[in-house]
PDB file of N, CA and C in Angstrom:
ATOM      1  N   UNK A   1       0.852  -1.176   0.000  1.00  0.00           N
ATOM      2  CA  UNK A   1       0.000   0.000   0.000  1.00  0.00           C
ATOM      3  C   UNK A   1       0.899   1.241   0.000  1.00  0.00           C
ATOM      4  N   UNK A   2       0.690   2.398  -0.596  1.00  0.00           N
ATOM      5  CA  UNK A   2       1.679   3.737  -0.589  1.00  0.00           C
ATOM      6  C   UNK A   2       1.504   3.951   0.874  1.00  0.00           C
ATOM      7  N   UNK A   3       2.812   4.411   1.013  1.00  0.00           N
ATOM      8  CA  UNK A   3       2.836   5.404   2.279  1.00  0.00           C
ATOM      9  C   UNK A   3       2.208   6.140   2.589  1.00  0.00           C
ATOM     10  N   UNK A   4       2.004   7.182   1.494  1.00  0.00           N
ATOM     11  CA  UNK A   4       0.715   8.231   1.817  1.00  0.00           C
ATOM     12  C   UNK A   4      -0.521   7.887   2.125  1.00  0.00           C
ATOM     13  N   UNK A   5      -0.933   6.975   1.237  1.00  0.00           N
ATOM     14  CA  UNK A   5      -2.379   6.829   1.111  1.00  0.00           C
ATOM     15  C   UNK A   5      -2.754   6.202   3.264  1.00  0.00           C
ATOM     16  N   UNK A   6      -1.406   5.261   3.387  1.00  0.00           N
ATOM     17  CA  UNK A   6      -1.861   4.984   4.435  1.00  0.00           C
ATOM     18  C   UNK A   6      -1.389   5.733   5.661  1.00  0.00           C
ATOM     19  N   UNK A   7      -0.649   6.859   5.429  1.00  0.00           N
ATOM     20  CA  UNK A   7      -0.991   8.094   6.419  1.00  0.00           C
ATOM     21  C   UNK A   7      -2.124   8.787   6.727  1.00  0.00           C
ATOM     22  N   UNK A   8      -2.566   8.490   5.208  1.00  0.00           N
ATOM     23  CA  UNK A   8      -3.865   9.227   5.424  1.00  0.00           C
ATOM     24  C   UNK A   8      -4.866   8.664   6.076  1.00  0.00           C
ATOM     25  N   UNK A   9      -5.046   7.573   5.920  1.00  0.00           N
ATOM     26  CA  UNK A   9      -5.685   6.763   6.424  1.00  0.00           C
ATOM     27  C   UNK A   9      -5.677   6.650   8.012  1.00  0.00           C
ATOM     28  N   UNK A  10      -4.288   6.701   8.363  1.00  0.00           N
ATOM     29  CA  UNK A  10      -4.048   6.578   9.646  1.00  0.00           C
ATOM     30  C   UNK A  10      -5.142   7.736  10.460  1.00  0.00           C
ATOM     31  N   UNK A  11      -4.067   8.865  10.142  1.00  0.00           N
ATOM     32  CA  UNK A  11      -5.063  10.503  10.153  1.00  0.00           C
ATOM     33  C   UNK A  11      -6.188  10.222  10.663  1.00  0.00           C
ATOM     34  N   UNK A  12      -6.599  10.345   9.353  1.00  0.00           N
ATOM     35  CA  UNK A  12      -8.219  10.219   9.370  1.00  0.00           C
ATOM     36  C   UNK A  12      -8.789   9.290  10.215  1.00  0.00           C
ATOM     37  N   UNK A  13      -8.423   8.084  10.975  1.00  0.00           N
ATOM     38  CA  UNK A  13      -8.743   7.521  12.202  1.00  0.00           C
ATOM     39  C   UNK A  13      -8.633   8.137  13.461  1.00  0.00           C
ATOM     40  N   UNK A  14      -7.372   8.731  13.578  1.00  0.00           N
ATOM     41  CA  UNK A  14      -7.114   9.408  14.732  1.00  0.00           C
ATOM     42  C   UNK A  14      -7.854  10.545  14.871  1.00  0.00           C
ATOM     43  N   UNK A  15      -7.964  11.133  13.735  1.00  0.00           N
ATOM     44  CA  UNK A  15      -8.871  12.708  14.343  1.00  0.00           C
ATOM     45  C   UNK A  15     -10.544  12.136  14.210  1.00  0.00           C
ATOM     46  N   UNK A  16     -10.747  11.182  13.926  1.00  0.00           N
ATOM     47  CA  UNK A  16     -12.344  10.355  14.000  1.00  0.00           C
ATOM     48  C   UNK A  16     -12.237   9.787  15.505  1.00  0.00           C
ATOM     49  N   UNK A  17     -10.934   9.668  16.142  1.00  0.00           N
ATOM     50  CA  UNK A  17     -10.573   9.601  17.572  1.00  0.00           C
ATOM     51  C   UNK A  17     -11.035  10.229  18.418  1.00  0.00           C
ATOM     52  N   UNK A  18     -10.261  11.144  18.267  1.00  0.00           N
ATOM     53  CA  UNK A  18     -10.255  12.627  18.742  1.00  0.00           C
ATOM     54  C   UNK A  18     -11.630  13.258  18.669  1.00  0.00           C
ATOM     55  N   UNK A  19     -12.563  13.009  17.450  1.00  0.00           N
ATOM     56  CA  UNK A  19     -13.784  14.229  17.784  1.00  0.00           C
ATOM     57  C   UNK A  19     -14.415  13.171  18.546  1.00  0.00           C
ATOM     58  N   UNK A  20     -14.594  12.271  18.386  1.00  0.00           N
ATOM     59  CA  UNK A  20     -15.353  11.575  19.543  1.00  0.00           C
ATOM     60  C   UNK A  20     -15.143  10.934  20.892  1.00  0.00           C
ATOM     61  N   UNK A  21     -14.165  11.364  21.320  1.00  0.00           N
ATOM     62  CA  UNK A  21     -13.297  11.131  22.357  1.00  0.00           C
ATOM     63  C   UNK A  21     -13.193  12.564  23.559  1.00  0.00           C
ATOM     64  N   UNK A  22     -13.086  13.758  22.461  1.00  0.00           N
ATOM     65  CA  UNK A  22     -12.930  15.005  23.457  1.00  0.00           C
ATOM     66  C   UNK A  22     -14.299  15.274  24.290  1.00  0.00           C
ATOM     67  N   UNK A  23     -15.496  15.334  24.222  1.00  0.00           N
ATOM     68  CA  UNK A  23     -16.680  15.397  25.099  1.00  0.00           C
ATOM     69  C   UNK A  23     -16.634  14.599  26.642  1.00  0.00           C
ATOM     70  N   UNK A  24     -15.394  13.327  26.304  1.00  0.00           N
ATOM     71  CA  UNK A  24     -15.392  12.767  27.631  1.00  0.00           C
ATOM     72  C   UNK A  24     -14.301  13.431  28.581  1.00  0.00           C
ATOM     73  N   UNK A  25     -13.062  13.479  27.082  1.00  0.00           N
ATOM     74  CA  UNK A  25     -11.951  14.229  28.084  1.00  0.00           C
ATOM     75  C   UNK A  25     -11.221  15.279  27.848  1.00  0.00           C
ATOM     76  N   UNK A  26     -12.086  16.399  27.024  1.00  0.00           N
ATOM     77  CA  UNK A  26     -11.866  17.761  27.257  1.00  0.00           C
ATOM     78  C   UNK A  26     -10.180  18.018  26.465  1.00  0.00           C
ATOM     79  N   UNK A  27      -9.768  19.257  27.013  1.00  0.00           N
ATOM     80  CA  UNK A  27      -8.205  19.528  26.745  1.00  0.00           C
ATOM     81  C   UNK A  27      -7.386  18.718  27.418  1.00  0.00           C
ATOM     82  N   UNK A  28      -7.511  18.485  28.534  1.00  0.00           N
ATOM     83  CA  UNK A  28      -6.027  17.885  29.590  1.00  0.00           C
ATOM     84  C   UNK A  28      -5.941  16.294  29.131  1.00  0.00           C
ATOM     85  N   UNK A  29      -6.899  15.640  28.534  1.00  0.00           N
ATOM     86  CA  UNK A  29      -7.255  14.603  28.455  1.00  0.00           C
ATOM     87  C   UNK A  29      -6.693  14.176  26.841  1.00  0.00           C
ATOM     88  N   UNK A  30      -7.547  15.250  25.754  1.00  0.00           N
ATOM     89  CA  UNK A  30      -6.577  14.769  24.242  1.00  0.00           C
ATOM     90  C   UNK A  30      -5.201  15.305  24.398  1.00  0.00           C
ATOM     91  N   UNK A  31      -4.420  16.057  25.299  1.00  0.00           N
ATOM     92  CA  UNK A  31      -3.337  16.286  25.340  1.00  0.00           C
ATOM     93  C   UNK A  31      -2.142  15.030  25.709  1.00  0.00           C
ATOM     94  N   UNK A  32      -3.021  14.718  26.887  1.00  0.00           N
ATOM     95  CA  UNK A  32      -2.356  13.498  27.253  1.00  0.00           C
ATOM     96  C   UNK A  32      -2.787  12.464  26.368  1.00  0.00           C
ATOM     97  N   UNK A  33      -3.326  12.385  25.979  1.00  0.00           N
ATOM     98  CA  UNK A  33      -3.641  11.095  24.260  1.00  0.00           C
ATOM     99  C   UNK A  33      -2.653  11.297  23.449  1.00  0.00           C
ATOM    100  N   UNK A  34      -2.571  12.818  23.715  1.00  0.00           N
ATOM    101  CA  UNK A  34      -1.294  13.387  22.265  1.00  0.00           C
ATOM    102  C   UNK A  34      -0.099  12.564  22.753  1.00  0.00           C
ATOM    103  N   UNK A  35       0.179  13.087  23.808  1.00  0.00           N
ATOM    104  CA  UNK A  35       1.653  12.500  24.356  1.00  0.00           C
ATOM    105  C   UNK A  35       1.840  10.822  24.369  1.00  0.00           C
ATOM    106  N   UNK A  36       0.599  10.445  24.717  1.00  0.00           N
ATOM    107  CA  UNK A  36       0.510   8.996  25.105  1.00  0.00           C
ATOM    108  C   UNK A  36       1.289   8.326  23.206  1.00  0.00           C
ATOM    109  N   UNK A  37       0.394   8.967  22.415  1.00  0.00           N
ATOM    110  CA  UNK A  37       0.363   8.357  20.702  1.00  0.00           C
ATOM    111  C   UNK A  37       1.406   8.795  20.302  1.00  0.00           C
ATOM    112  N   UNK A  38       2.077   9.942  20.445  1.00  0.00           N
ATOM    113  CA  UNK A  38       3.727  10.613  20.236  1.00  0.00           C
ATOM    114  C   UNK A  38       4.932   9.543  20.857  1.00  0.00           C
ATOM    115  N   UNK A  39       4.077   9.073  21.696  1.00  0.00           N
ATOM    116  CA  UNK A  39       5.716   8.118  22.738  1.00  0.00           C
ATOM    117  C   UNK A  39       5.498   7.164  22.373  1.00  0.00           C
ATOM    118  N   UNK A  40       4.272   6.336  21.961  1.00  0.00           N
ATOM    119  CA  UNK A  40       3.938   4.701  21.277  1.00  0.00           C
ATOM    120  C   UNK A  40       4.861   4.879  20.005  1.00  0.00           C
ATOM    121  N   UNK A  41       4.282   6.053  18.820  1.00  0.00           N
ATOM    122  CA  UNK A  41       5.059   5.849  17.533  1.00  0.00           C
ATOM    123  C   UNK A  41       6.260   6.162  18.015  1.00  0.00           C
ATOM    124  N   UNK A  42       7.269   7.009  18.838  1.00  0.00           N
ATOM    125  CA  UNK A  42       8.642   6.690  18.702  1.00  0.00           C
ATOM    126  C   UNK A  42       9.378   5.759  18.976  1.00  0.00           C
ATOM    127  N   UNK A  43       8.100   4.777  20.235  1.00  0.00           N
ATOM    128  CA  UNK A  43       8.748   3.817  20.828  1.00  0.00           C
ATOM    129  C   UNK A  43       8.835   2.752  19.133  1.00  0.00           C
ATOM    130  N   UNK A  44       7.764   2.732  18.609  1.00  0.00           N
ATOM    131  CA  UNK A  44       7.759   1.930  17.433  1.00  0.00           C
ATOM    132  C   UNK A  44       9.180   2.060  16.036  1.00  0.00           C
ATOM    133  N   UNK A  45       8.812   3.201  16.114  1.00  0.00           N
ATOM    134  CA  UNK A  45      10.325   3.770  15.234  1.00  0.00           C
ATOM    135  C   UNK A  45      11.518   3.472  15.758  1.00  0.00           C
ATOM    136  N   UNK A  46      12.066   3.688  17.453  1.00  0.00           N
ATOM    137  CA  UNK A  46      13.294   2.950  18.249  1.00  0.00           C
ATOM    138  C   UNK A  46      13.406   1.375  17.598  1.00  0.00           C
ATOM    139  N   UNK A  47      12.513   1.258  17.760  1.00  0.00           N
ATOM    140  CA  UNK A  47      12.071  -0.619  17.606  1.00  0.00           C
ATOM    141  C   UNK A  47      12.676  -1.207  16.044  1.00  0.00           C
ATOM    142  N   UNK A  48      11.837  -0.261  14.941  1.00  0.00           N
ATOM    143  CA  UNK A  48      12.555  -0.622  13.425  1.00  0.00           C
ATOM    144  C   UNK A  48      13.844  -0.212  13.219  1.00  0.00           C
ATOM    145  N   UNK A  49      14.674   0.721  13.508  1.00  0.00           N
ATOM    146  CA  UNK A  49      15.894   1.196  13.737  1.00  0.00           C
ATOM    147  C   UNK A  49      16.511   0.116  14.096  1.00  0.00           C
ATOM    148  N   UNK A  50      16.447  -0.194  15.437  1.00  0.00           N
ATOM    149  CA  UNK A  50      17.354  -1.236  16.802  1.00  0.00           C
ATOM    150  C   UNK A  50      17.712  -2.505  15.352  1.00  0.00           C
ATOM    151  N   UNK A  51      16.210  -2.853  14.799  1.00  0.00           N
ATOM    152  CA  UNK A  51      16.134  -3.984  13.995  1.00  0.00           C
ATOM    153  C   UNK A  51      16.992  -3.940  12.654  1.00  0.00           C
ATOM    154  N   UNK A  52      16.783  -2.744  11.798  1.00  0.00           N
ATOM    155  CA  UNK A  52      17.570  -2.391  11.065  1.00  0.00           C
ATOM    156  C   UNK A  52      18.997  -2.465  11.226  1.00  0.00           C
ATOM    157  N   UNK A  53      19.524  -1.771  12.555  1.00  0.00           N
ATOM    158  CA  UNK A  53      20.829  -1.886  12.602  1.00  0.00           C
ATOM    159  C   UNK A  53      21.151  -3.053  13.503  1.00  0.00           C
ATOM    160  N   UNK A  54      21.078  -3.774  13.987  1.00  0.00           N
ATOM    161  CA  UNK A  54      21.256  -5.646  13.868  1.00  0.00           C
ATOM    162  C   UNK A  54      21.257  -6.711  12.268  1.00  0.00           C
ATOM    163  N   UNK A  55      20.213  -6.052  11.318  1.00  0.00           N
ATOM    164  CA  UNK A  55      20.104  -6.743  10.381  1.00  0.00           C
ATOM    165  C   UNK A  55      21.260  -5.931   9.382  1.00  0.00           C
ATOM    166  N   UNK A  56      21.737  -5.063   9.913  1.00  0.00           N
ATOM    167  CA  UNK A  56      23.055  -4.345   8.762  1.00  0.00           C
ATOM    168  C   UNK A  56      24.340  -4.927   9.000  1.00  0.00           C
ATOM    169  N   UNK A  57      24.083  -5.162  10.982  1.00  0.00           N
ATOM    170  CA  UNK A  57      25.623  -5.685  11.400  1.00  0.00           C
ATOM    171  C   UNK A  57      25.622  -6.998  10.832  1.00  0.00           C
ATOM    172  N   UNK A  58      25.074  -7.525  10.751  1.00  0.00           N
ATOM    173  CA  UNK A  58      24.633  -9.121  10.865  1.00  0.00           C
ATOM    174  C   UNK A  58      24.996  -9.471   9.511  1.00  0.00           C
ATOM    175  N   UNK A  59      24.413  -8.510   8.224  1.00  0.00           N
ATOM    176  CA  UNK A  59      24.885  -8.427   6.951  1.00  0.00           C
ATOM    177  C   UNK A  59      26.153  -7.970   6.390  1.00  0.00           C
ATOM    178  N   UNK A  60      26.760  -8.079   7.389  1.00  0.00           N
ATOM    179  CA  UNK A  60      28.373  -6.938   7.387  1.00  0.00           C
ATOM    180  C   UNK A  60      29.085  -7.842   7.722  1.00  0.00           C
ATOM    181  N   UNK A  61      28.953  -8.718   8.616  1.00  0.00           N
ATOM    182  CA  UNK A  61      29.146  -9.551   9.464  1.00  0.00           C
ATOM    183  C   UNK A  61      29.737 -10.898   8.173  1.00  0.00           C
ATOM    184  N   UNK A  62      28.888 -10.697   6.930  1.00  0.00           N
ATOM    185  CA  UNK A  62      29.049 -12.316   6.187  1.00  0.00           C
ATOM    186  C   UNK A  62      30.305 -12.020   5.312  1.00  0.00           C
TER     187      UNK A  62
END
């Protein structure tokens, strides 16, 4: 699938999140959602990196 198309996609879930989500928890609440979804995807990105560079040494390695 393109990258874009499934950014967009992503998006467009999260802010379908978000409008129906803020009535319960206001500002302090999607803020901390913000932070919560900001630290999951970097933790996810740490994760393909770590993997990447094991699968470079490993290929360096032969």
């Amino acid at each position: 699938m393109n990258q874009y198309l499934l950014a967009a996609i992503e998006f467009t879930f999260i802010g379908a999140a978000l409008f129906l989500l803020f009535p319960i928890l206001l500002w302090k609440g999607m803020l901390g959602l913000f932070f919560a979804f900001v630290g999951f995807e970097l933790h996810l990105i740490w994760h393909r990196r770590d993997r990447e560079t094991k699968a470079a040494k490993k290929q360096n390695k032969r």
